[in-house]
PDB file of N, CA and C in Angstrom:
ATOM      1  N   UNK A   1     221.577 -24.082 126.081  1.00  0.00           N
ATOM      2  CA  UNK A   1     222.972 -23.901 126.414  1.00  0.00           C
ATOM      3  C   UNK A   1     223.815 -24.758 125.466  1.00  0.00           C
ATOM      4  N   UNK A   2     225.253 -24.157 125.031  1.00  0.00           N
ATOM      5  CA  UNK A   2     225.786 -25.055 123.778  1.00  0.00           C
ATOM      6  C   UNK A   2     226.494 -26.203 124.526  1.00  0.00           C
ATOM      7  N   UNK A   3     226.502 -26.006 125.739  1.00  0.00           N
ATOM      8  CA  UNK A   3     227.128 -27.245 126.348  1.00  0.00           C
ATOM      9  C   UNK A   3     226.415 -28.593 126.343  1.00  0.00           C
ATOM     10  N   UNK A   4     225.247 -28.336 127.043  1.00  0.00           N
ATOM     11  CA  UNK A   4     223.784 -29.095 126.661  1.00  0.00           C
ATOM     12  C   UNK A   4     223.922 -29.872 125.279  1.00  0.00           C
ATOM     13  N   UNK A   5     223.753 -28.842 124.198  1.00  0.00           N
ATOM     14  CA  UNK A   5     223.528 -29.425 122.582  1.00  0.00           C
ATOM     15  C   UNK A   5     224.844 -29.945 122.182  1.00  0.00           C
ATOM     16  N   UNK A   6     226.153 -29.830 122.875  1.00  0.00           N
ATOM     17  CA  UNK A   6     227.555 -30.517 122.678  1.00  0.00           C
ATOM     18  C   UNK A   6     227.240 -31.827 123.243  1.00  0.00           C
ATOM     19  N   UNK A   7     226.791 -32.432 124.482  1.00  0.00           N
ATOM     20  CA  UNK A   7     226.625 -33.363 124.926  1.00  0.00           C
ATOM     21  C   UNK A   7     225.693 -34.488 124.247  1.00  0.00           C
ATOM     22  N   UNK A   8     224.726 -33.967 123.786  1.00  0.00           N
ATOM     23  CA  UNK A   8     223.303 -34.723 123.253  1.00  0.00           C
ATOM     24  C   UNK A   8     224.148 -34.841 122.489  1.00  0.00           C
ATOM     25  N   UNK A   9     225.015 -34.323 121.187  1.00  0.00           N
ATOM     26  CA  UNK A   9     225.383 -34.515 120.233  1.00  0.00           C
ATOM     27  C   UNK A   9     226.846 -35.604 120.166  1.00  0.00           C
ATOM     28  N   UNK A  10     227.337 -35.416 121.312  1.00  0.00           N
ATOM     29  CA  UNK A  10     228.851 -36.220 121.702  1.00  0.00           C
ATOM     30  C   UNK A  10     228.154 -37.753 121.615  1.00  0.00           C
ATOM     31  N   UNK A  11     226.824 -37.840 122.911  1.00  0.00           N
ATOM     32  CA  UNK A  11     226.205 -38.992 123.099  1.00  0.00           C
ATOM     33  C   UNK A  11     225.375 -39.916 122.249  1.00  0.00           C
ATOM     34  N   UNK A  12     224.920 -39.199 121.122  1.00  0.00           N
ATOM     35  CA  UNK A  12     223.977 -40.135 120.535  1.00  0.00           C
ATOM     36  C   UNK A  12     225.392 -39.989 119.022  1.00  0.00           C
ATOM     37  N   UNK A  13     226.294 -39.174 119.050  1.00  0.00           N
ATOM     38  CA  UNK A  13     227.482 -39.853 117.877  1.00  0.00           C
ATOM     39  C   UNK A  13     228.262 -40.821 118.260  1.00  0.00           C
ATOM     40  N   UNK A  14     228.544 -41.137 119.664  1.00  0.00           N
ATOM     41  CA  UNK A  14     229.405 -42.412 119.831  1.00  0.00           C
ATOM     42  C   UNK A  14     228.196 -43.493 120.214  1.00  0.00           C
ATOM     43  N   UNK A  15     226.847 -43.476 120.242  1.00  0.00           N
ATOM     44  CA  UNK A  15     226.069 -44.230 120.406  1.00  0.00           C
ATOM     45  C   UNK A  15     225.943 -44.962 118.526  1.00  0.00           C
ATOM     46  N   UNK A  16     226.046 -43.866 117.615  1.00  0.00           N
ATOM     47  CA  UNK A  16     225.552 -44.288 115.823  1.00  0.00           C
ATOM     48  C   UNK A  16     227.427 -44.602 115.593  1.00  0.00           C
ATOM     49  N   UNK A  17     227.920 -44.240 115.539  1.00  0.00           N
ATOM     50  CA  UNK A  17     229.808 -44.362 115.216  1.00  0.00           C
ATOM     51  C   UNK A  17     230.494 -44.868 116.045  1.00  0.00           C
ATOM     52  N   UNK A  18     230.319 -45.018 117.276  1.00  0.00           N
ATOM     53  CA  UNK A  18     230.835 -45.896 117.954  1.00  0.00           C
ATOM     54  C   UNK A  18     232.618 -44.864 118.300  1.00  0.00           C
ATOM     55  N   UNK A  19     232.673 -43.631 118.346  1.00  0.00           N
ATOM     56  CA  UNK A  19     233.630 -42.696 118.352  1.00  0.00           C
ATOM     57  C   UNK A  19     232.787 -41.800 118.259  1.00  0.00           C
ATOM     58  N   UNK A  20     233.461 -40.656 118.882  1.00  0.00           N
ATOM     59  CA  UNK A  20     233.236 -39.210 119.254  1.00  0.00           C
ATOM     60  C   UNK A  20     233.448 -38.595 117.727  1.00  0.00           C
ATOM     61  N   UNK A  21     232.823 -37.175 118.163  1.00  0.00           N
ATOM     62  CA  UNK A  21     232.778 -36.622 116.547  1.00  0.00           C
ATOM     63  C   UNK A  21     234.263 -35.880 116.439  1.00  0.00           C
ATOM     64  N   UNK A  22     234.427 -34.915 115.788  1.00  0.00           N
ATOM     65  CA  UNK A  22     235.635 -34.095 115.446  1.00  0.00           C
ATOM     66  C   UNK A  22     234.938 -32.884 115.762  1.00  0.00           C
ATOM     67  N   UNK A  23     236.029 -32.061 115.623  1.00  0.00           N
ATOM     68  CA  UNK A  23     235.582 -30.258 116.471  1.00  0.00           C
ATOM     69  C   UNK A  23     234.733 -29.722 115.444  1.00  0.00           C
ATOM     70  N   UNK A  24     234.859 -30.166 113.978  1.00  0.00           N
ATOM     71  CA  UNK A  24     234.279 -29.440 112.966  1.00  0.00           C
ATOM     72  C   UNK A  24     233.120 -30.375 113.088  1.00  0.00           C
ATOM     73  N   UNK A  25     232.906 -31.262 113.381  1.00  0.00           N
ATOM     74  CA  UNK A  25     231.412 -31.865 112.996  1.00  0.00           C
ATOM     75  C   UNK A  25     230.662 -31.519 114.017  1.00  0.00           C
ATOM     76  N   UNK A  26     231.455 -31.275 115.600  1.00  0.00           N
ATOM     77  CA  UNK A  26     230.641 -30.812 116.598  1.00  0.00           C
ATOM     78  C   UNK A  26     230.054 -29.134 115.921  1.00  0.00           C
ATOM     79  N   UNK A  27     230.532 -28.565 115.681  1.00  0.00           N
ATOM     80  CA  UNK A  27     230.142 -26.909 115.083  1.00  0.00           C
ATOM     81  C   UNK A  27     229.591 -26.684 114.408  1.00  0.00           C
ATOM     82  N   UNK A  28     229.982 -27.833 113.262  1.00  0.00           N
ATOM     83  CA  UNK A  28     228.513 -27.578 112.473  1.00  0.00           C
ATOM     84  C   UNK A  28     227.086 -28.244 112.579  1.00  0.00           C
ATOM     85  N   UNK A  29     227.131 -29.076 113.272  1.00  0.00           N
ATOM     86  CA  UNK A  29     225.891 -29.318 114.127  1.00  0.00           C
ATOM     87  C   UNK A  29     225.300 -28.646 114.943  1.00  0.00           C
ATOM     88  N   UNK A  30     226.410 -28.209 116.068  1.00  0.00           N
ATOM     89  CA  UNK A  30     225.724 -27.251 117.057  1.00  0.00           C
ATOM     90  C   UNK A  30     225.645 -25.494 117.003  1.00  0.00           C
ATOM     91  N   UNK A  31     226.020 -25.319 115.494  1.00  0.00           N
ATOM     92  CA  UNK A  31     225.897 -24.116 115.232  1.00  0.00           C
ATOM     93  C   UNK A  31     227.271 -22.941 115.767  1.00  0.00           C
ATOM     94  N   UNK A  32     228.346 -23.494 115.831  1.00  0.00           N
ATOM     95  CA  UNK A  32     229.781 -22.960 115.671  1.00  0.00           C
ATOM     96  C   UNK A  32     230.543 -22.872 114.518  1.00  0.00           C
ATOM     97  N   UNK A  33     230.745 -21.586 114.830  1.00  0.00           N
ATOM     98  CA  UNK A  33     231.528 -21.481 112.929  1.00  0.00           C
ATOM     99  C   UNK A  33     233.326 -21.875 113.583  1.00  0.00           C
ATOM    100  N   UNK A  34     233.241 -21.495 114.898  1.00  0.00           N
ATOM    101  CA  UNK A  34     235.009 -21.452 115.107  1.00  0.00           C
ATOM    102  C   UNK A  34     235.274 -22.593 115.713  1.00  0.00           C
ATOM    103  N   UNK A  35     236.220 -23.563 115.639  1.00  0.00           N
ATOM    104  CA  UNK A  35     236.719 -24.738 116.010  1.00  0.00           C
ATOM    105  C   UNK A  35     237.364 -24.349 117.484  1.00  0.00           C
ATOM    106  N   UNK A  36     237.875 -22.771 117.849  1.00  0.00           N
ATOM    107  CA  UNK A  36     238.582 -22.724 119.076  1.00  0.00           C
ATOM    108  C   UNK A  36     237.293 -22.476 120.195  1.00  0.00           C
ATOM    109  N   UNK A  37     235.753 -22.368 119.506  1.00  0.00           N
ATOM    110  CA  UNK A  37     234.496 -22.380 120.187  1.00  0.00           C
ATOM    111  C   UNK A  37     234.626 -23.475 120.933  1.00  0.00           C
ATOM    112  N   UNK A  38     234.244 -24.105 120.150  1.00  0.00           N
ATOM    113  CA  UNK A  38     234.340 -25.893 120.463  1.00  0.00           C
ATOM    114  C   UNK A  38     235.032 -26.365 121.090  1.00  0.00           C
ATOM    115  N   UNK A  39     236.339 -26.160 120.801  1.00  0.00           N
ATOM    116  CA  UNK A  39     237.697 -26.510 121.439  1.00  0.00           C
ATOM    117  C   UNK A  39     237.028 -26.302 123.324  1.00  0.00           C
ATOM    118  N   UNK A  40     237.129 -24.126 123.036  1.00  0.00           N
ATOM    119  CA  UNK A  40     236.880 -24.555 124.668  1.00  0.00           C
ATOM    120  C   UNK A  40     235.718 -24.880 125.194  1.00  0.00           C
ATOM    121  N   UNK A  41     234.458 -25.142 124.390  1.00  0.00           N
ATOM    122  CA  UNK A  41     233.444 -26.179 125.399  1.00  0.00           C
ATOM    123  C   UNK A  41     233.994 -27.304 125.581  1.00  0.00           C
ATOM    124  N   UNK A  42     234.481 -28.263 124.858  1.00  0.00           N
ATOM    125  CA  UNK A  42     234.923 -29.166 125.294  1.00  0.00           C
ATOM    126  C   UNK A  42     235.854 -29.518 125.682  1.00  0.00           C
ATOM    127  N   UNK A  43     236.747 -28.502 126.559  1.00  0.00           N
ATOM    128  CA  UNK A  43     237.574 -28.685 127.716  1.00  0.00           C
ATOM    129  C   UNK A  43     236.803 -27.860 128.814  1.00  0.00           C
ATOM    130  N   UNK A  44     235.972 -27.444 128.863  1.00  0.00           N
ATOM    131  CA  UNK A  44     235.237 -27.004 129.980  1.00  0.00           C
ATOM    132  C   UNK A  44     234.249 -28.578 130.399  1.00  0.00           C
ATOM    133  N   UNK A  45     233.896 -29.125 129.649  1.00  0.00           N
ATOM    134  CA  UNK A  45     233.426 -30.080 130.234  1.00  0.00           C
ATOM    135  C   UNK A  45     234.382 -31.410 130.337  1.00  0.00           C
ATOM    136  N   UNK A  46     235.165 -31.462 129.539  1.00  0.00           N
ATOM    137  CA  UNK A  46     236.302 -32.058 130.257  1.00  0.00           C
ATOM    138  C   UNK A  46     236.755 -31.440 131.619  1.00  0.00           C
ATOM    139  N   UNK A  47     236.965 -30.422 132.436  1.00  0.00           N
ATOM    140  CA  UNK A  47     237.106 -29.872 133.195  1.00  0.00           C
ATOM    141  C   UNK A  47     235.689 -30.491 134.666  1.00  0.00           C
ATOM    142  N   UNK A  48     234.924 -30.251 133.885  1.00  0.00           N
ATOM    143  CA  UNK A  48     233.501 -30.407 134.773  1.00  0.00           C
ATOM    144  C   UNK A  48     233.530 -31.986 134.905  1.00  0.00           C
ATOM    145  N   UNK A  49     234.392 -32.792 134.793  1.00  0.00           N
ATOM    146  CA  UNK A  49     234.320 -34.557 134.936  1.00  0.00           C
ATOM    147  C   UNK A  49     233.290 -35.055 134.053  1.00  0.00           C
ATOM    148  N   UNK A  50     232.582 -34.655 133.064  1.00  0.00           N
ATOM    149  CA  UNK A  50     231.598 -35.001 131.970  1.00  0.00           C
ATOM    150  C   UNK A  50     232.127 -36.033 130.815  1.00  0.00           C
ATOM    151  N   UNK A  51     233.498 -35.719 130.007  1.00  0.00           N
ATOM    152  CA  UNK A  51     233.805 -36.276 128.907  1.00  0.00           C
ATOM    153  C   UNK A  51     235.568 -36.403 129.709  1.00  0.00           C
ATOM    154  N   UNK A  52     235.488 -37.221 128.711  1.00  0.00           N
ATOM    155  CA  UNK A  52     237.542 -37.496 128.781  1.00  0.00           C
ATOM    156  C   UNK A  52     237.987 -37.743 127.470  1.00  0.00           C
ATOM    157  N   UNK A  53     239.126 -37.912 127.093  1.00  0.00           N
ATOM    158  CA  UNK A  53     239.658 -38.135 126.387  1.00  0.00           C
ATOM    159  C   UNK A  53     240.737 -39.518 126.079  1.00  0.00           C
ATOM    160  N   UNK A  54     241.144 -39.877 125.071  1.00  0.00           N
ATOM    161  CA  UNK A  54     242.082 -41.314 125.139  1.00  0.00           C
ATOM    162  C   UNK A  54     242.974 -40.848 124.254  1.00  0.00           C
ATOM    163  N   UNK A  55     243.292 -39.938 123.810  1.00  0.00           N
ATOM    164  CA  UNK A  55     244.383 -39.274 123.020  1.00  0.00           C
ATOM    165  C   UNK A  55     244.369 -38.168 122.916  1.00  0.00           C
ATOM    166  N   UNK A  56     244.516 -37.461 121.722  1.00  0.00           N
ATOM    167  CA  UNK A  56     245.051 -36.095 121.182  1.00  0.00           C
ATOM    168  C   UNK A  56     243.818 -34.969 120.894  1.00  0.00           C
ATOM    169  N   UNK A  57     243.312 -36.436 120.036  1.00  0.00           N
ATOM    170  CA  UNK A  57     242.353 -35.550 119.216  1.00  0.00           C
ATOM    171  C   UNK A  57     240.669 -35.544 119.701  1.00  0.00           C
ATOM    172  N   UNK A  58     239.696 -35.086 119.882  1.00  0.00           N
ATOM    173  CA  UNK A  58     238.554 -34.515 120.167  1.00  0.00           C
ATOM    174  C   UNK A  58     237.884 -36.106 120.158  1.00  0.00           C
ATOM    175  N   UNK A  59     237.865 -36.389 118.939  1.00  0.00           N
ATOM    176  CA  UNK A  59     237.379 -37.637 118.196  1.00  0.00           C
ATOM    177  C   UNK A  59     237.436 -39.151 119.366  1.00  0.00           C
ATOM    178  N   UNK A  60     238.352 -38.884 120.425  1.00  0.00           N
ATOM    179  CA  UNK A  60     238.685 -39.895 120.968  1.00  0.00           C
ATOM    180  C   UNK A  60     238.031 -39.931 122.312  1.00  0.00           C
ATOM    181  N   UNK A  61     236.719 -38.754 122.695  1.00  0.00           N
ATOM    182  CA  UNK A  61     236.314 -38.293 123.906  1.00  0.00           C
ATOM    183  C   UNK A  61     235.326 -39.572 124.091  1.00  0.00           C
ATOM    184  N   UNK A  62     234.860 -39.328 125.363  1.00  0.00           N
ATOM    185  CA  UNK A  62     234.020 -40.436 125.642  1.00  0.00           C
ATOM    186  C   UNK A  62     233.683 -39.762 126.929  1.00  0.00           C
ATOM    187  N   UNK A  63     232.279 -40.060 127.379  1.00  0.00           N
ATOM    188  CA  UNK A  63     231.606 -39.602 128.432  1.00  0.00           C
ATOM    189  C   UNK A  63     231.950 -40.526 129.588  1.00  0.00           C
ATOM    190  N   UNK A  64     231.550 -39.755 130.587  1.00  0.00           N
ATOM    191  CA  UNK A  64     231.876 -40.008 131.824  1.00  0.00           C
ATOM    192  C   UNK A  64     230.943 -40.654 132.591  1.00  0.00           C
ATOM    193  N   UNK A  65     230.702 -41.541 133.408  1.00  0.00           N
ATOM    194  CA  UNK A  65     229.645 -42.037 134.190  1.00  0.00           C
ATOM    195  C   UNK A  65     229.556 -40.527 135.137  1.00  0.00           C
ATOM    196  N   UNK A  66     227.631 -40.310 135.761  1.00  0.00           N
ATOM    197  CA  UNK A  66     227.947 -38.809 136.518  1.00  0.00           C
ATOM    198  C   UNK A  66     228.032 -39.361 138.027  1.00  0.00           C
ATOM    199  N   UNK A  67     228.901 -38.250 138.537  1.00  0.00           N
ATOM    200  CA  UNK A  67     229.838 -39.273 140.126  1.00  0.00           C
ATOM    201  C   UNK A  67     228.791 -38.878 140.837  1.00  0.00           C
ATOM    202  N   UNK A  68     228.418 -39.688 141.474  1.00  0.00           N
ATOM    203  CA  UNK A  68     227.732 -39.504 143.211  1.00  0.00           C
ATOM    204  C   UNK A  68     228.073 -37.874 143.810  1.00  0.00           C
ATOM    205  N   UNK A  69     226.826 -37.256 144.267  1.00  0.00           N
ATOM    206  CA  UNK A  69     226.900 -35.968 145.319  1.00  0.00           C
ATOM    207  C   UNK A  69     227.562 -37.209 146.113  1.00  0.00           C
ATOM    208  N   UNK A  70     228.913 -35.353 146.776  1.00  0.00           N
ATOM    209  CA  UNK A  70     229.249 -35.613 148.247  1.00  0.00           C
ATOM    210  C   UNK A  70     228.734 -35.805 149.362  1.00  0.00           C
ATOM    211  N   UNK A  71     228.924 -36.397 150.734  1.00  0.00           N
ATOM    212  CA  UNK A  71     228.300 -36.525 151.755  1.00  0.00           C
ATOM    213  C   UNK A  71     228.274 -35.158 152.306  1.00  0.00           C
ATOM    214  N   UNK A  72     226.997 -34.907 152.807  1.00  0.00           N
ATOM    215  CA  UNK A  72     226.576 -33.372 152.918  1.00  0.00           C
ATOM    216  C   UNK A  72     226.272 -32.616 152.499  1.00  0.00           C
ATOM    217  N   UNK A  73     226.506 -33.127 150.516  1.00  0.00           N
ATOM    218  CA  UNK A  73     225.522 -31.718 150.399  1.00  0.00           C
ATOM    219  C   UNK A  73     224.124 -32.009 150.025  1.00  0.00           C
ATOM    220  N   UNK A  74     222.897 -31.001 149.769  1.00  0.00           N
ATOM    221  CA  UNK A  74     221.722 -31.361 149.584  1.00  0.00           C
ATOM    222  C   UNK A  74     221.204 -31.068 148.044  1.00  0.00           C
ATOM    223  N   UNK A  75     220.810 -31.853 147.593  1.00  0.00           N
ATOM    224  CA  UNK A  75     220.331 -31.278 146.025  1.00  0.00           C
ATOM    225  C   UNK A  75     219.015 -30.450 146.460  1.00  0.00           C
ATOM    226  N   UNK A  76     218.624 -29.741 145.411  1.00  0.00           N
ATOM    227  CA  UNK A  76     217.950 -29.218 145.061  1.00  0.00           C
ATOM    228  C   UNK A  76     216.765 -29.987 144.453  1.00  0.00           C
TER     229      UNK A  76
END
């Protein structure tokens, strides 16, 4: 899933750079030719509480600690 290979790739670039990548370095890594690809995976997982942002640009994302299941429901 490219969301999957967006993440591994978000996480181990601010782990070596110490900053998030740019939309074009995410694509051509994860095999996107279009930047508005990218764009919307990574507001879908911005959406999903995964990554955030500290400004404008892509470059400034940073992952999310993952929140606690609600009371009641059951994992799988």
């Amino acid at each position: 899933m490219q969301q999957e290979a967006i993440m591994r790739l978000v996480r181990s670039w601010i782990i070596e750079h110490g900053e998030g990548p740019t939309i074009r370095q995410i694509g051509a890594r994860v095999g996107l030719s279009s930047t508005s690809s990218v764009a919307y995976q990574l507001a879908q997982l911005e959406k999903q509480g995964l990554i955030s942002r500290t400004g404008c640009d892509w470059s400034s994302c940073r992952l999310e600690p993952p929140k606690p299941p609600r009371p009641g429901l059951r994992s799988r």
